[in-house]
Protein backbone atom coordinates (compact mmCIF):
# COMPACT_ATOMS: atom_id res chain seq x y z
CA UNK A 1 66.50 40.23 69.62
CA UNK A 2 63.75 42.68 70.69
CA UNK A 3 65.10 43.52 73.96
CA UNK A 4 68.44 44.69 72.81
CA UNK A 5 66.64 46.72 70.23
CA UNK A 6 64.24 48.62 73.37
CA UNK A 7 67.06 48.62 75.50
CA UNK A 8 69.54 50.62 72.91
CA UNK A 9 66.08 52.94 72.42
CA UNK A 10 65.85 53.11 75.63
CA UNK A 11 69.73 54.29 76.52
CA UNK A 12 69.61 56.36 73.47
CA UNK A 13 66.55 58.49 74.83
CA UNK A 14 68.36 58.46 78.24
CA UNK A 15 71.63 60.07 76.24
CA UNK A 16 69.33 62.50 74.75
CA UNK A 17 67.78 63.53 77.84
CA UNK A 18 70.90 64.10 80.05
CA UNK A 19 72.42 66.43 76.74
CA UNK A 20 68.90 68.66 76.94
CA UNK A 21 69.39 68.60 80.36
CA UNK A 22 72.81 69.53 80.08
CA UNK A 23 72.35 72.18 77.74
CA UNK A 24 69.99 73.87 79.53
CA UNK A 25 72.05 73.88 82.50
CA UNK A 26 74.79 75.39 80.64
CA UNK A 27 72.21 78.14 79.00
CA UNK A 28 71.49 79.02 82.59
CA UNK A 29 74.89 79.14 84.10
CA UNK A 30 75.64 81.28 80.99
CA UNK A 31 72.66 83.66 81.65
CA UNK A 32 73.72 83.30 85.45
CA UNK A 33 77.00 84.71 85.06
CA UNK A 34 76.53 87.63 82.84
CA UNK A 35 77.63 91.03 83.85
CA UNK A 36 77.22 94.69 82.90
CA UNK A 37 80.36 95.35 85.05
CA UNK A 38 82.99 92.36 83.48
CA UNK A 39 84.24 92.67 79.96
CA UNK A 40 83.41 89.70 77.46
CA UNK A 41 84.63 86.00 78.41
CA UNK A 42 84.25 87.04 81.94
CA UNK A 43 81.18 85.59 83.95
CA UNK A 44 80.15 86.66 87.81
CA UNK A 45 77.48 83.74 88.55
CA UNK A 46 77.92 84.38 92.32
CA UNK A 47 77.09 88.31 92.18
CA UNK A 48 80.51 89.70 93.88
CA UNK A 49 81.61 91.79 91.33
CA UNK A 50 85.13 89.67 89.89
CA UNK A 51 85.29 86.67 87.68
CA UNK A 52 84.41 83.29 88.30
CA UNK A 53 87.20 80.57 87.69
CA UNK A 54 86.95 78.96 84.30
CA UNK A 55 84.42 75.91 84.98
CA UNK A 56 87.15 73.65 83.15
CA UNK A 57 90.02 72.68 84.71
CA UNK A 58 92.47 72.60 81.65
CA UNK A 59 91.79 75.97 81.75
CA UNK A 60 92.97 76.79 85.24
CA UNK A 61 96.76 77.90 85.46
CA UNK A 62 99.51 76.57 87.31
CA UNK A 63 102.59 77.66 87.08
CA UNK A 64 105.84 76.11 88.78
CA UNK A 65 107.19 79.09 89.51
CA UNK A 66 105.25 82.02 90.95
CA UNK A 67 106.02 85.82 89.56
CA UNK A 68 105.05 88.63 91.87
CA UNK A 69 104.50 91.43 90.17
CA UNK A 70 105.04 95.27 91.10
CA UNK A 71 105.50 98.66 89.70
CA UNK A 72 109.20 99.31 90.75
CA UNK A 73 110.98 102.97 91.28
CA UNK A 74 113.11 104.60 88.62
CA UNK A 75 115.91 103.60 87.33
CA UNK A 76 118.31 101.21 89.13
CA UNK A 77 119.47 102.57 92.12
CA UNK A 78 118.61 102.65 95.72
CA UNK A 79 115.29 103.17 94.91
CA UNK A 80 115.35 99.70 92.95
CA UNK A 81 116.97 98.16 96.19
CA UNK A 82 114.64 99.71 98.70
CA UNK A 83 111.59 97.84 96.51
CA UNK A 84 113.23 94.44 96.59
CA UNK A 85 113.99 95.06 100.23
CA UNK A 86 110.97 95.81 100.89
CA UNK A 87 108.91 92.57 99.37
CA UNK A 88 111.68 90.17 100.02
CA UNK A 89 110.74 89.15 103.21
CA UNK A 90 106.91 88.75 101.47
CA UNK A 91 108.68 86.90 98.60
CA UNK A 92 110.10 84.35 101.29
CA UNK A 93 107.08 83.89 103.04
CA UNK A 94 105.06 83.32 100.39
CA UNK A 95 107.44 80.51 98.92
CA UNK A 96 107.44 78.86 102.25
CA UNK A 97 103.67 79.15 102.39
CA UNK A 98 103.15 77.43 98.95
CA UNK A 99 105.89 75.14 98.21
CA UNK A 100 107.01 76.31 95.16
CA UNK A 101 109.97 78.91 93.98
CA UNK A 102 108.86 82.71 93.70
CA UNK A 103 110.61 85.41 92.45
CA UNK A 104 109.98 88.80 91.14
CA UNK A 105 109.13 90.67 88.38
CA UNK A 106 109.61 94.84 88.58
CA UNK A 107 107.37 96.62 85.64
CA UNK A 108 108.30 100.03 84.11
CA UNK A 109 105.11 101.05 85.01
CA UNK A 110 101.33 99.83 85.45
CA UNK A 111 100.78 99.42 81.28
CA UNK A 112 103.67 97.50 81.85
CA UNK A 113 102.54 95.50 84.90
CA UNK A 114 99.44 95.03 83.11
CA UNK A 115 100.20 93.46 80.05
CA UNK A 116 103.06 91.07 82.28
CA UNK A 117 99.53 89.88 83.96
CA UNK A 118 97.31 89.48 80.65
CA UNK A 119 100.23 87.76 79.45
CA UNK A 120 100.06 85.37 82.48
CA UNK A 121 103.73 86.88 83.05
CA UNK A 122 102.58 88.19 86.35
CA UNK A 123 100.91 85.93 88.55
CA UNK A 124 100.52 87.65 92.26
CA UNK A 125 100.38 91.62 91.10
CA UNK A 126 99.68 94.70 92.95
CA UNK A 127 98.33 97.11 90.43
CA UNK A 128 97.77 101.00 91.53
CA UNK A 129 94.76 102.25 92.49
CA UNK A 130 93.42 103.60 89.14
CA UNK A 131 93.89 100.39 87.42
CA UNK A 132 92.14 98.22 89.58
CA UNK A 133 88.38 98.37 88.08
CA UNK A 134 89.88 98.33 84.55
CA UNK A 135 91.85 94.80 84.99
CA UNK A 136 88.69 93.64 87.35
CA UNK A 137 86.54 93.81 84.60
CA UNK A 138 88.80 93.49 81.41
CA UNK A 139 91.75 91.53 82.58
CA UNK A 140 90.04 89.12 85.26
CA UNK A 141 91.81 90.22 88.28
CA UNK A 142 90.78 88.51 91.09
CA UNK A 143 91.51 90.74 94.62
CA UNK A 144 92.55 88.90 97.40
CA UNK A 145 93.99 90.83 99.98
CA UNK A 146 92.71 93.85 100.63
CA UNK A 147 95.43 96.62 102.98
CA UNK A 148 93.26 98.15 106.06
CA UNK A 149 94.61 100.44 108.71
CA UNK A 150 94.79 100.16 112.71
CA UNK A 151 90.80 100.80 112.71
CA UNK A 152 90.18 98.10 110.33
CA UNK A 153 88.47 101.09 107.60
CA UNK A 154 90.42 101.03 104.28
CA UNK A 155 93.91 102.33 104.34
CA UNK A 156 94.23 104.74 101.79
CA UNK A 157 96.51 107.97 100.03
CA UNK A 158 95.59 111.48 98.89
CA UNK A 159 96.23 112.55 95.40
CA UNK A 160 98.24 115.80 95.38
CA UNK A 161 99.44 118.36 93.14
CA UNK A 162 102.94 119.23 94.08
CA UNK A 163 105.57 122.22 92.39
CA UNK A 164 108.92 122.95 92.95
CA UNK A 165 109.76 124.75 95.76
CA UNK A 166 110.95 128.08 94.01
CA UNK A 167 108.10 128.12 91.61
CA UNK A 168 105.61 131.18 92.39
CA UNK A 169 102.75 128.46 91.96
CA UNK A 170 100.44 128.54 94.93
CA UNK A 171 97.05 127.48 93.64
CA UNK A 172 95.22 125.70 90.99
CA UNK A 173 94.48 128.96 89.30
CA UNK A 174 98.01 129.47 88.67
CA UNK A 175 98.56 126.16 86.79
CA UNK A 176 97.17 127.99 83.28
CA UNK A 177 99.93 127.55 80.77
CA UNK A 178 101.98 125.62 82.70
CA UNK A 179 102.72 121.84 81.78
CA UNK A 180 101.40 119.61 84.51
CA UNK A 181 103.41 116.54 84.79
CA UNK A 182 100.86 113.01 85.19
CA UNK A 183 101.68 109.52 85.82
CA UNK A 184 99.42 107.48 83.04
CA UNK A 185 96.18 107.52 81.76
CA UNK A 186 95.27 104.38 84.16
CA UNK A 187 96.24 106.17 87.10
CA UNK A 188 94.04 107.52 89.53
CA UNK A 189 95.98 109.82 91.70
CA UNK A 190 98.01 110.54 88.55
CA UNK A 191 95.70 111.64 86.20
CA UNK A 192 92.10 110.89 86.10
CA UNK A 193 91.32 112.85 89.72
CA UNK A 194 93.58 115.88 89.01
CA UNK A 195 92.22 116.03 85.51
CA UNK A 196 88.83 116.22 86.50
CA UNK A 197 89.45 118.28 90.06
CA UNK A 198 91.08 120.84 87.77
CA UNK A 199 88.13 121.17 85.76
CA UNK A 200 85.67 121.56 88.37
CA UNK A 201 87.60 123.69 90.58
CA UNK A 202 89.70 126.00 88.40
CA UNK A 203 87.80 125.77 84.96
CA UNK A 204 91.25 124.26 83.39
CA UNK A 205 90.72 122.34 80.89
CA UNK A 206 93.81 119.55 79.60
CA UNK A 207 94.82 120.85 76.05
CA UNK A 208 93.34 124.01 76.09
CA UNK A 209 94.59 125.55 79.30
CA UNK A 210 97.65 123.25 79.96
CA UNK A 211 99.76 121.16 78.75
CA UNK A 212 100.29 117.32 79.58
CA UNK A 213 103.30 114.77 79.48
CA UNK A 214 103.78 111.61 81.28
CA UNK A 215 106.41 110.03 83.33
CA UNK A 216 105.03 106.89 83.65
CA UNK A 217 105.85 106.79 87.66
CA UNK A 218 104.81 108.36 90.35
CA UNK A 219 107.93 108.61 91.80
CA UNK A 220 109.44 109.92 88.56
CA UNK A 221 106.95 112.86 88.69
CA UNK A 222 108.08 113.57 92.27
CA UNK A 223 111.74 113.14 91.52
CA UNK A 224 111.22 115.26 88.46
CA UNK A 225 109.38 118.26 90.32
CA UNK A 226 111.96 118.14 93.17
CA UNK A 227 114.99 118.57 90.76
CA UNK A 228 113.11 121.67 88.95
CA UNK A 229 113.03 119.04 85.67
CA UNK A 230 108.89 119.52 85.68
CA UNK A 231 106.75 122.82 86.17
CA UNK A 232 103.93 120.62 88.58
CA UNK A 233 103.02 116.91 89.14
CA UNK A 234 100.08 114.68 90.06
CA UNK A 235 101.27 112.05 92.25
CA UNK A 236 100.32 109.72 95.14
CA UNK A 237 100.98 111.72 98.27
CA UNK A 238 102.18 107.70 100.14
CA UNK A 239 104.93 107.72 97.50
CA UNK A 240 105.81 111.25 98.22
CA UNK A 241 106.49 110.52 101.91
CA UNK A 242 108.10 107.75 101.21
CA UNK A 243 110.91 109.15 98.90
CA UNK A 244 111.16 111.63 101.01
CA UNK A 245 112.17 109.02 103.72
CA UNK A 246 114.38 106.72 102.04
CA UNK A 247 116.20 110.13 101.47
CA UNK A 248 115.25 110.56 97.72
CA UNK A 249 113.97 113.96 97.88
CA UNK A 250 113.90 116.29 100.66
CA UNK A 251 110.46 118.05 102.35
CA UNK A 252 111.61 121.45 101.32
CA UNK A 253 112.49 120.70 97.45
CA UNK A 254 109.06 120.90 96.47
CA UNK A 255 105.77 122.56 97.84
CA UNK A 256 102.42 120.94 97.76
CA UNK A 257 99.02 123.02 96.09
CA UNK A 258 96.32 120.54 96.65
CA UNK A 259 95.37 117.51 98.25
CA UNK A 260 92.73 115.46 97.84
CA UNK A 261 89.94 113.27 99.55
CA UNK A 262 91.32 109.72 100.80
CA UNK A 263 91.79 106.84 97.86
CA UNK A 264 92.24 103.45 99.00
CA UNK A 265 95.36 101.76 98.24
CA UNK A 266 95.27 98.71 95.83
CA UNK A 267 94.67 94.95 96.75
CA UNK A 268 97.15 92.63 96.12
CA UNK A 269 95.44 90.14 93.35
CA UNK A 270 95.41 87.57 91.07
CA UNK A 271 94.21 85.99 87.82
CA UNK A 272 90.59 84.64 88.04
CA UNK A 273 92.23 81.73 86.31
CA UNK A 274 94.69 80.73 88.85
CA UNK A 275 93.94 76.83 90.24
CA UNK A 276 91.73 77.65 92.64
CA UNK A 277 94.12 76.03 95.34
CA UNK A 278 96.73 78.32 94.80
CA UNK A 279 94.59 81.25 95.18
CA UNK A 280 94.01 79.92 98.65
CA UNK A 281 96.96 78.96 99.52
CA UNK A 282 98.25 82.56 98.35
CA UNK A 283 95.34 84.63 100.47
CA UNK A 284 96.38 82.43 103.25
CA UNK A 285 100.07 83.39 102.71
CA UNK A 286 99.05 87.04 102.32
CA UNK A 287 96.80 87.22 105.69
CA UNK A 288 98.87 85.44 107.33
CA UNK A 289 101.99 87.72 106.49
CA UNK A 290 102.70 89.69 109.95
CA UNK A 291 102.28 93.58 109.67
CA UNK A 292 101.74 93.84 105.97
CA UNK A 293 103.86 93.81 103.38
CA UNK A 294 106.58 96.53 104.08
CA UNK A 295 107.23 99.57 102.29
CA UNK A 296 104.29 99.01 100.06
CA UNK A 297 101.45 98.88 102.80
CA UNK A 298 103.88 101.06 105.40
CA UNK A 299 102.10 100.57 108.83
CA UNK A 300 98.84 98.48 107.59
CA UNK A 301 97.50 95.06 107.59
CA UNK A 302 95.51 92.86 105.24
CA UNK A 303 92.09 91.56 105.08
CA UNK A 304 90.39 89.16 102.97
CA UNK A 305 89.22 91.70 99.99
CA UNK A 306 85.46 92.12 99.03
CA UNK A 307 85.72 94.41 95.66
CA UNK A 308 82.16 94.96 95.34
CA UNK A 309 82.11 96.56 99.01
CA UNK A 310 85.96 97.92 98.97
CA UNK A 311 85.95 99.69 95.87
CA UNK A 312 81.95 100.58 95.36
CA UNK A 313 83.61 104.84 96.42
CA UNK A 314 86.58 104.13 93.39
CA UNK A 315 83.88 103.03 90.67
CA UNK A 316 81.42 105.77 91.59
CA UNK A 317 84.57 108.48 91.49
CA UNK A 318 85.39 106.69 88.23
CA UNK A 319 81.85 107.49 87.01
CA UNK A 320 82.11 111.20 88.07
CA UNK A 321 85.23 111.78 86.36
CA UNK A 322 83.98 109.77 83.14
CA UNK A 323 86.05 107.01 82.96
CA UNK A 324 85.02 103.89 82.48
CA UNK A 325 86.84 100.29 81.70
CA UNK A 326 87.68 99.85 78.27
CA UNK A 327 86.17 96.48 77.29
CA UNK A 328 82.60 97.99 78.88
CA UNK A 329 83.32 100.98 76.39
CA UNK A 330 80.30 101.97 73.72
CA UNK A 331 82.51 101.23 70.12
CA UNK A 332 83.59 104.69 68.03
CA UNK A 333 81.17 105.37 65.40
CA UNK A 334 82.64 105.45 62.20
C-alpha cells in the first residue's frame, strides 16, 4: 500500500509544481504585456504599440456575418449613394475573400462609429484620423491596412480652414468673434489641429475669442460653409475635393484661409479580439484589393500597417496640441 501512497505524493508535488510554474509564467506574461500607451485590459507583450489577442480563445470573436464600418455623408442622398458605391466593390471582395456574408454599417459620425466598434457592432472600421490613437489604446483597435501613395510614403490630407466665398475673412486674425464651425472633439483635422494652430498663430483662444459648434461631419461643415449656413469650418481638405467632385459644392462657393502640414489618412482596422484567422484572412483581402478602396483612399494603395512606425508624427502632434487618449488620462481631482 506504500507505493500508491509515494506515488499520489509524488503526482501531487508534480501538480504543485506545474501551478508555480504556471503562475509565474502568467505573472511574467502579465508584466510582459504592460503598457504606458494601451488603456487597462489591454496588453502589448510583443512591443508594437496595439493589443495582443486575448490568450483565450472563448474570448476571440467570430461573427457570421462581417459589418464594415464607415463614417457616411449627410443625410440620404447622393452623397449616401456615392459612399456605398464607393466600398461596394470592397464589400464584394472581401466576402469572396472570406467566405462569409458582409454588409455595411454607415455611422452618423466617428462617436458613432466608435461606440458600433466597442459594441462589437462594427467589425472591419475605418475610423478618421484623429480617432485612431484614442481607439488604439482604449478601444483595442488593431490596424491592418495601412493607405500609401505612388511613392510608397504615407498618403495623407491637409487640415484647412475654409469661409464662404462672400465673407471678408482672409486670415486667421480675422476669425475673432466669429463662430468657427468643427467636426468633433475626436477629430484631428476638425478640431484638435485648428484649435491649437489658432492659438499659436493668431493668439485665439476657443471660448474667449470665438465661438464653437459642431456638425459632427466633415462634409457637413463644408456643405454648411458653402451654402453661407456657417461663418468658417475646420475640415479635411480630401473631403473638400471630393464634394466638390461628386458635384456637391462648387470650387468658387467657398474660399480657403489656411492649410496645414500633411496628416496621414486612417488605416482600415479591426478589433484586437477578432479570431486571429479572420484578421488574416481580412489583411489579405485588404492588400490584395486592386487600387485601394475607391473614393475613400482616391488614387492610393495599401500596405500592411505598422502603428508604432505609421503614426509615431500623429501621437507626437497629439502631444503638442495636449491631447491625449482618455483611458491614459490622470483622474479629476475632486
Amino acid at each position: 500500500m506504500a507505493e500508491p501512497a509515494q506515488a499520489t505524493a509524488s503526482g501531487w508535488h508534480s501538480l504543485a509544481l506545474g501551478l508555480l510554474l504556471a503562475l509565474a509564467a502568467g505573472t511574467a506574461w502579465a508584466a510582459g504585456c504592460q503598457s504606458p500607451s494601451l488603456g487597462p485590459g489591454l496588453c502589448d507583450a510583443d512591443g508594437d504599440g496595439v493589443a495582443d489577442p486575448p490568450r483565450q480563445a472563448r474570448e476571440w470573436l467570430d461573427p457570421p456575418t462581417l459589418v464594415i464600418g464607415v463614417v457616411g455623408l449627410s443625410g440620404s442622398g447622393p452623397g449616401l449613394v456615392t459612399v456605398r458605391a464607393n466600398l461596394e466593390p470592397l464589400r464584394a471582395h472581401i466576402e469572396r475573400q472570406l467566405g462569409r456574408k458582409t454588409v455595411f454599417l454607415l455611422a452618423r459620425d466617428t462617436r458613432d462609429l466608435s461606440r458600433a466598434f466597442r459594441a462589437h457592432q462594427a467589425h472591419l472600421v475605418l475610423m478618421h484620423t484623429g480617432a485612431v490613437e484614442e481607439e488604439v489604446a482604449c478601444g483595442g483597435l488593431l490596424p491592418l491596412a495601412q493607405p500609401v501613395g505612388a511613392d510608397g510614403q504615407l498618403s495623407g490630407y491637409r487640415m484647412e480652414i475654409v469661409v464662404p466665398a462672400a465673407s471678408p475673412v482672409r486670415e486667421l486674425a480675422q476669425l475673432r468673434d466669429l463662430t468657427l464651425t468643427f467636426v468633433d472633439e475626436s477629430s484631428a483635422s476638425g478640431y484638435k489641429l485648428p484649435v491649437a494652430l489658432l492659438r499659436r498663430e493668431a493668439g485665439l483662444e476657443l471660448g474667449r475669442d470665438y465661438r464653437a459648434e459642431f456638425s459632427g461631419r466633415h462634409d457637413g461643415s463644408i456643405l454648411a460653409v458653402s451654402g453661407g449656413l456657417a461663418q468658417a469650418a475646420a475640415v479635411a481638405g480630401s473631403i473638400r475635393l471630393r464634394l466638390e467632385r461628386e458635384g456637391l459644392v462648387t470650387r468658387d462657393s467657398l474660399r480657403v484661409i489656411y492649410a496645414s502640414q500633411v496628416l496621414p489618412k486612417p488605416p482600415w482596422g479591426v478589433s484586437h479580439r477578432l479570431h486571429p484567422q479572420r484578421v488574416q484572412a481580412l489583411r489579405a483581402a485588404l492588400l490584395s484589393f486592386p487600387g485601394g478602396p475607391k473614393g475613400l483612399q482616391e488614387g492610393d494603395s495599401l500596405r500592411p500597417a505598422r502603428y508604432r512606425e505609421d503614426w509615431a508624427g500623429m501621437r507626437e502632434l497629439n502631444r503638442l496640441i495636449g491631447s491625449t487618449p482618455s483611458c491614459l488620462r490622470a483622474p479629476a481631482r475632486p
